[in-house]
Protein backbone atom coordinates (compact mmCIF):
# COMPACT_ATOMS: atom_id res chain seq x y z
CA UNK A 1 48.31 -29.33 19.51
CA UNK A 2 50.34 -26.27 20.82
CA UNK A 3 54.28 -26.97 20.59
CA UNK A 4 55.75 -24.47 19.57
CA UNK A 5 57.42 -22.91 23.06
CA UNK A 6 58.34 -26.58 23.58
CA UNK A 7 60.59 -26.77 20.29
CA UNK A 8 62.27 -23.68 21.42
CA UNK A 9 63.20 -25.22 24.62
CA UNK A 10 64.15 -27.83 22.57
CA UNK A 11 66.13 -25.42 20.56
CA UNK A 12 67.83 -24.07 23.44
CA UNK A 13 68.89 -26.96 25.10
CA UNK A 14 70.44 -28.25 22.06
CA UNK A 15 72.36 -25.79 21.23
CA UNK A 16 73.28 -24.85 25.05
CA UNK A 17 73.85 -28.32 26.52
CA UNK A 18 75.78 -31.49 24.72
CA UNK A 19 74.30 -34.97 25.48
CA UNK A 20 75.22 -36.46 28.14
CA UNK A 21 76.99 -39.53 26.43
CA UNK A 22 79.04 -37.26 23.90
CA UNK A 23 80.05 -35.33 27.38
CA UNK A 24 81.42 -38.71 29.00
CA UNK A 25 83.12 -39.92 25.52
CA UNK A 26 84.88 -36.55 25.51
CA UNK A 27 85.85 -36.80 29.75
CA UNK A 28 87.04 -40.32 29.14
CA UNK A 29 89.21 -38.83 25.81
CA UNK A 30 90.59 -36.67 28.69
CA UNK A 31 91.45 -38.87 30.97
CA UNK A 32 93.49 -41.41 28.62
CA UNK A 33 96.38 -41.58 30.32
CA UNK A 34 98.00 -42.06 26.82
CA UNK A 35 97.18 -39.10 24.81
CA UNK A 36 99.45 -36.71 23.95
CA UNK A 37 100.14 -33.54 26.05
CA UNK A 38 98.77 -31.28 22.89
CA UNK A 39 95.86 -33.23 22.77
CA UNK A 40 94.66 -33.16 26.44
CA UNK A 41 94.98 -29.74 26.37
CA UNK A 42 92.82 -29.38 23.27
CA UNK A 43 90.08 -31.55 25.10
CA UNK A 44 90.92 -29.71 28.27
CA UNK A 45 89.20 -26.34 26.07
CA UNK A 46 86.62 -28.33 24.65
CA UNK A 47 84.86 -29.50 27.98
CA UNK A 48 85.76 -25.98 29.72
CA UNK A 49 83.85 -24.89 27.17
CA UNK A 50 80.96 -26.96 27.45
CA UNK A 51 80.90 -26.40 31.08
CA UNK A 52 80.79 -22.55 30.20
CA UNK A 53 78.09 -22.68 27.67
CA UNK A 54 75.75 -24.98 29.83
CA UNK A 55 76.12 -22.99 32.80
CA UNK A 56 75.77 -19.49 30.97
CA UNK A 57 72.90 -21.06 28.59
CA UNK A 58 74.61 -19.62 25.71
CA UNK A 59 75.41 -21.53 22.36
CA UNK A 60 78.05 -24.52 22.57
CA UNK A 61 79.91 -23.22 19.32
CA UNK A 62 79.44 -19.86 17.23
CA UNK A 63 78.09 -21.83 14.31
CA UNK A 64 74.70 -22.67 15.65
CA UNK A 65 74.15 -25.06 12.64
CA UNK A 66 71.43 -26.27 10.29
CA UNK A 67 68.60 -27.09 11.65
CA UNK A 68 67.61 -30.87 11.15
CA UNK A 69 64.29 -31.94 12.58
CA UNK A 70 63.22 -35.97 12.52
CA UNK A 71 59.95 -35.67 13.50
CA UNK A 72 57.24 -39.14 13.95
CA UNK A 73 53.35 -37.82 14.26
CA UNK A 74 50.39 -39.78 15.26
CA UNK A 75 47.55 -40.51 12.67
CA UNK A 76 45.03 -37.86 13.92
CA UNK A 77 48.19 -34.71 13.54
CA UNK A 78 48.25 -32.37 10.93
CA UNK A 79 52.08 -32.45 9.19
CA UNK A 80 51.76 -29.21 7.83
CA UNK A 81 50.40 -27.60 11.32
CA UNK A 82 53.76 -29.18 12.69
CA UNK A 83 56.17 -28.13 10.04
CA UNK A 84 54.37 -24.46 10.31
CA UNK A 85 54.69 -24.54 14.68
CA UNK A 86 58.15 -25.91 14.15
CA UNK A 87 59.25 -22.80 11.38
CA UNK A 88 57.55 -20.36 14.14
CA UNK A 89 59.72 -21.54 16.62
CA UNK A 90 63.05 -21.34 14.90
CA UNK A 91 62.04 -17.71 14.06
CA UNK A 92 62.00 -17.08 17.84
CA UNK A 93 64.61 -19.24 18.99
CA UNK A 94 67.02 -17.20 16.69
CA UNK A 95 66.23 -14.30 18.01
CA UNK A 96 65.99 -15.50 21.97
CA UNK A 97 68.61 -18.30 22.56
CA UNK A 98 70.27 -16.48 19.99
CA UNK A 99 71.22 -18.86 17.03
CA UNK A 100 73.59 -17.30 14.14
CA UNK A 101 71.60 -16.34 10.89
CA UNK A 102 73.16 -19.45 8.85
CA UNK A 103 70.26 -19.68 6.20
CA UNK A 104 71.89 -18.03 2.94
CA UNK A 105 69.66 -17.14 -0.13
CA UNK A 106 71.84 -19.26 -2.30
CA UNK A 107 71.73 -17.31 -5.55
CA UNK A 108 71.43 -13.72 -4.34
CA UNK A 109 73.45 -14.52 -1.38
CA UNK A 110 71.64 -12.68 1.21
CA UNK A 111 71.00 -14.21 4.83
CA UNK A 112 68.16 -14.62 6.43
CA UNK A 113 68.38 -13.69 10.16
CA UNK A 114 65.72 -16.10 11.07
CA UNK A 115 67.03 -19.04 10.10
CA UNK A 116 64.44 -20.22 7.98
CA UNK A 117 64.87 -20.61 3.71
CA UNK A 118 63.90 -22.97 1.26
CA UNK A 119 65.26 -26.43 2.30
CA UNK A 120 65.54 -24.85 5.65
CA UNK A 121 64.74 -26.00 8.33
CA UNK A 122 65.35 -29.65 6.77
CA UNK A 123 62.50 -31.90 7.61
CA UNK A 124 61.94 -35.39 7.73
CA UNK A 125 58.65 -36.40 9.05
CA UNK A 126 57.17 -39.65 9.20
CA UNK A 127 53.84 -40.85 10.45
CA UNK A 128 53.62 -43.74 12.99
CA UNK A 129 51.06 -46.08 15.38
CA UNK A 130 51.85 -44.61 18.62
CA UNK A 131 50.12 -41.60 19.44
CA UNK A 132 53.16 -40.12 20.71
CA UNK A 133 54.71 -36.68 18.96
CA UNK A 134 58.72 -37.12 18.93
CA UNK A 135 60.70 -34.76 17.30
CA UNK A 136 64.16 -34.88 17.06
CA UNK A 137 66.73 -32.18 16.30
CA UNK A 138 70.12 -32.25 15.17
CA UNK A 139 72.15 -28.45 14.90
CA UNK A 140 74.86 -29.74 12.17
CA UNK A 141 77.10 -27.59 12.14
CA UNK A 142 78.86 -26.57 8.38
CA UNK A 143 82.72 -27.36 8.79
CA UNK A 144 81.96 -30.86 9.63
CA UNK A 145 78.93 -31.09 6.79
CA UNK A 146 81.57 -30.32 4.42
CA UNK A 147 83.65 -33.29 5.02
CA UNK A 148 80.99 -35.57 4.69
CA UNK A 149 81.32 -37.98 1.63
CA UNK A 150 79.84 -39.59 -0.61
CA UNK A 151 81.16 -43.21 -2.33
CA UNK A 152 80.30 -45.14 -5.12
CA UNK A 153 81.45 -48.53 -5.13
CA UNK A 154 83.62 -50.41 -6.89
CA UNK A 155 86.05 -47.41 -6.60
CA UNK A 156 89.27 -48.52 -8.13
CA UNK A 157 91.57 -45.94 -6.76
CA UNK A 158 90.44 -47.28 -3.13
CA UNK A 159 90.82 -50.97 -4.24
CA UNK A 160 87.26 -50.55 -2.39
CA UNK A 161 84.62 -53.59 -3.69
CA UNK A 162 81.31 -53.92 -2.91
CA UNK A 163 81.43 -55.71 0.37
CA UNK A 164 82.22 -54.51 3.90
CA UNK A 165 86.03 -53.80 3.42
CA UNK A 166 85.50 -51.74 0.36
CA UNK A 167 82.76 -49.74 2.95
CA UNK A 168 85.93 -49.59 5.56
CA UNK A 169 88.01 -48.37 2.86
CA UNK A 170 85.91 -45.59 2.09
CA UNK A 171 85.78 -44.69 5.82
CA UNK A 172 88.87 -44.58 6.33
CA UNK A 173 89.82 -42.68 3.23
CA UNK A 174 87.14 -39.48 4.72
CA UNK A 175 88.37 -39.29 7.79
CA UNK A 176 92.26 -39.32 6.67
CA UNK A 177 91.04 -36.66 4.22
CA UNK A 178 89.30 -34.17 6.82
CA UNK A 179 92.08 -34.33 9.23
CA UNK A 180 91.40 -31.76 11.81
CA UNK A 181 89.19 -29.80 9.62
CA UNK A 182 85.68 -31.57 10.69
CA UNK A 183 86.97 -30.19 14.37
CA UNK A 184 87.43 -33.90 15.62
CA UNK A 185 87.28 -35.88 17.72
CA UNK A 186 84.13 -36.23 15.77
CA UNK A 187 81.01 -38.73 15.27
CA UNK A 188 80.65 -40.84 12.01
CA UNK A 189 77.24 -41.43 10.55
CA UNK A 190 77.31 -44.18 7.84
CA UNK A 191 74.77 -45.57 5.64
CA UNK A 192 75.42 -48.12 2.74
CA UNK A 193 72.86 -48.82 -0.37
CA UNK A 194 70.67 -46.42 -2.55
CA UNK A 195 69.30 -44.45 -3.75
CA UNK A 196 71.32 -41.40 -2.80
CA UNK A 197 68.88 -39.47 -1.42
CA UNK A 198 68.17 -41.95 0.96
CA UNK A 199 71.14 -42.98 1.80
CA UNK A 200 72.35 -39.77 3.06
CA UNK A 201 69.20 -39.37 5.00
CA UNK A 202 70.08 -42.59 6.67
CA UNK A 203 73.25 -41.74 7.64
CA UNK A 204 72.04 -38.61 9.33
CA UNK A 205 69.72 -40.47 11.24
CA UNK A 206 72.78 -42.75 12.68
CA UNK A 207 73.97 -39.35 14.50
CA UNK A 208 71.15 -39.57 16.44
CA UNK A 209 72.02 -42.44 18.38
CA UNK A 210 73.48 -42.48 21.62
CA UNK A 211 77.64 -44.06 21.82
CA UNK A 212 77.01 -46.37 24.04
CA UNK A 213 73.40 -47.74 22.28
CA UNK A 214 74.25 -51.82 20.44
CA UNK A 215 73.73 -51.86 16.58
CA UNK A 216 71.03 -54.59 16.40
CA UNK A 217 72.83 -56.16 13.41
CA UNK A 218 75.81 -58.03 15.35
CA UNK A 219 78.00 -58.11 12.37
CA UNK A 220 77.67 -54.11 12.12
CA UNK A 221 78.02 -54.15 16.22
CA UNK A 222 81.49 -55.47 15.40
CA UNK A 223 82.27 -52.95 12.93
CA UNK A 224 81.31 -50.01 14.63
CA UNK A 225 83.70 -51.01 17.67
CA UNK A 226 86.43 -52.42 15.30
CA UNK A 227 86.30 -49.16 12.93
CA UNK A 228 86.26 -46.43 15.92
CA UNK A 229 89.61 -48.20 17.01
CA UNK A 230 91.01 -48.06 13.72
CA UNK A 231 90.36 -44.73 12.99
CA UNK A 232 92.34 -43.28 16.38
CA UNK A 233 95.16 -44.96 15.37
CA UNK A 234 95.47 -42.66 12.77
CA UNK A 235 97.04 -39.86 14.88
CA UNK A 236 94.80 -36.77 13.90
CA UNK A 237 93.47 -36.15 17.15
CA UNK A 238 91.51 -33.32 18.55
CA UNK A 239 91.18 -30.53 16.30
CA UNK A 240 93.49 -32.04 13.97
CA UNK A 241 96.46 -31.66 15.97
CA UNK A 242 97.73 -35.10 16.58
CA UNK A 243 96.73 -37.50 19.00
CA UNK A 244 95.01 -41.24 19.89
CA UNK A 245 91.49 -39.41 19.83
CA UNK A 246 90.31 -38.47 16.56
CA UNK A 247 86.42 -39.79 16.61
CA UNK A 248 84.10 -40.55 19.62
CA UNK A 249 82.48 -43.28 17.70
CA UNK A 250 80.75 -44.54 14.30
CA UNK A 251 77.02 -45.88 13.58
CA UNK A 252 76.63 -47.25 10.51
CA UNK A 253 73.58 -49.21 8.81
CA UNK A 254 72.63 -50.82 5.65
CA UNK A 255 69.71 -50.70 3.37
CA UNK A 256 68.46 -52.81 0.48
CA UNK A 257 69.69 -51.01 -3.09
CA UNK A 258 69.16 -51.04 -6.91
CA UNK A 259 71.68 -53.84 -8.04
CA UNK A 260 73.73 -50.92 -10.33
CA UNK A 261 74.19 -48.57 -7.03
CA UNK A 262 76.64 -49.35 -3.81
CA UNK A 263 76.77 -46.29 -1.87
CA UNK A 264 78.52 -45.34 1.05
CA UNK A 265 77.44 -42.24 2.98
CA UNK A 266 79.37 -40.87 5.15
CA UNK A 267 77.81 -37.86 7.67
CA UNK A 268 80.34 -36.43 9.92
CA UNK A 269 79.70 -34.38 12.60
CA UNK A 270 82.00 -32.67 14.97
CA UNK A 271 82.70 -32.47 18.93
CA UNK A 272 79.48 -30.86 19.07
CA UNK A 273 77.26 -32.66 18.14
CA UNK A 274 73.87 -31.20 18.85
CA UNK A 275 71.34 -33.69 19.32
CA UNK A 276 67.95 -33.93 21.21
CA UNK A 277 64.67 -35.36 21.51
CA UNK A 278 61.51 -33.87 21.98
CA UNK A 279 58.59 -36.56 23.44
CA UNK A 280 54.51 -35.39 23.95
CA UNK A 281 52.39 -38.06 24.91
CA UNK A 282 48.66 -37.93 23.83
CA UNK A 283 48.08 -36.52 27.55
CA UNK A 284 50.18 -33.54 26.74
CA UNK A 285 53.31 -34.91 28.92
CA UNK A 286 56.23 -33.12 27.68
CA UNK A 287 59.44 -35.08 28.16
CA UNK A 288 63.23 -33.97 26.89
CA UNK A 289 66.03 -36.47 26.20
């Protein structure tokens, strides 16, 4: 299966165009007839310039990102032919759309202009039933990656337990901590359990749903609603600069653990946040969400 000019449209239409409900969350942020005057004009750049980058095709924010790529194959695909077509097509969408060299040789320190590195792209693939190919990409961008955090419960300087307060303690406690340096008003990702490695893959994955999508858990519905309020009553606001909009939302979920290990993951992402969803169907039908 040829894909590879379809992942750099892909490319190029995450990295050019925001998702349509992260565009509405930041609108209605606009419109709040109770933010602050410092913070509607902050939001008042952000959408100009998401109305400029859409209609100019060029990249939402001069940190194009890592490249994260969830990708679900049917049985008869070849996962290395689709890691290889997906590496092909960052190489070109770097050069085309264009995306900024952010894949650093870590020891030498030399960048490669191509985007690609070991570890990078960052792939997750896993193969499923449906003989659908979806591949989804996040661009996370590094200010934001930095302020992600990582919690081991019982932490006694939070007074944070291992139940679903300690986990809202240790949200809380990361987003009070970035303050306007993960360029809110931002999107939480949060997964609680272990290992760690799979924890903070989890989280990840929450940034891939849509604000407006139900967690299916209705205890961790609640939370996500009940946090998201919480947090903009801390008064960071956009960009850090005070106001009732410092996240968009938070998706959190829970998976079983090792009885010694409570962790809390938390992935935070920024304004932009660069999501999209590649779909071929087994008759070739390309579709982009």
């Amino acid at each position: 299966m040829e894909i590879t000019k379809h992942i750099i449209e892909l490319y190029k239409k995450v990295a050019t165009t925001l998702p349509s409900d992260v565009k509405a969350a930041l609108s209605k942020a606009y419109e709040n007839k109770e933010e602050s005057t410092t913070a509607i004009n902050t939001l008042s750049a952000i959408n100009k310039n998401i109305e400029l980058a859409e209609n100019e095709s060029k990249a939402i924010c001069q940190d194009t990102g890592t490249p994260y790529f969830f990708v679900k194959y049917p049985i008869a695909l070849s996962q290395l032919e689709v890691k290889k077509q997906i590496i092909e097509a960052t190489k070109i969408a770097s050069k085309e759309i264009p995306l900024r060299p952010n894949s650093v040789e870590t020891l030498r320190g030399k960048t490669e202009s191509d985007n690609v590195g070991v570890g990078i792209p960052v792939f997750y693939l896993e193969e499923w039933e449906k003989h659908d190919l979806q591949i989804q990409l996040i661009l996370k961008g590094g200010g934001s990656e930095n302020m992600g955090r990582t919690y081991s419960l019982p932490d006694t300087t939070l007074g944070a337990g291992r139940d679903i307060h300690g986990v809202r303690k240790c949200i809380i406690d990361a987003v009070f901590q970035a303050q306007g340096k993960a360029c809110p008003p931002g999107i939480l990702g949060i997964a609680v359990g272990s290992p760690k490695d799979a924890v903070a893959r989890l989280a990840k994955e929450q940034l891939l749903r849509k604000l407006d999508d139900r967690n299916p858990v209705r205890e961790l519905d609640r939370f996500e609603k009940d946090i998201t309020a919480e947090l903009n009553t801390l008064g960071i606001g956009p960009a850090g600069l005070g106001g009732k909009t410092t996240i968009l939302g938070a998706k959190i979920a829970f998976m079983h653990r090792h009885p010694a290990c409570y962790f809390v993951e938390i992935a935070y992402s920024c304004w932009a946040t660069r999501r999209g969803t590649l779909t071929i169907n087994e008759v070739g039908e390309v579709v982009y969400d």
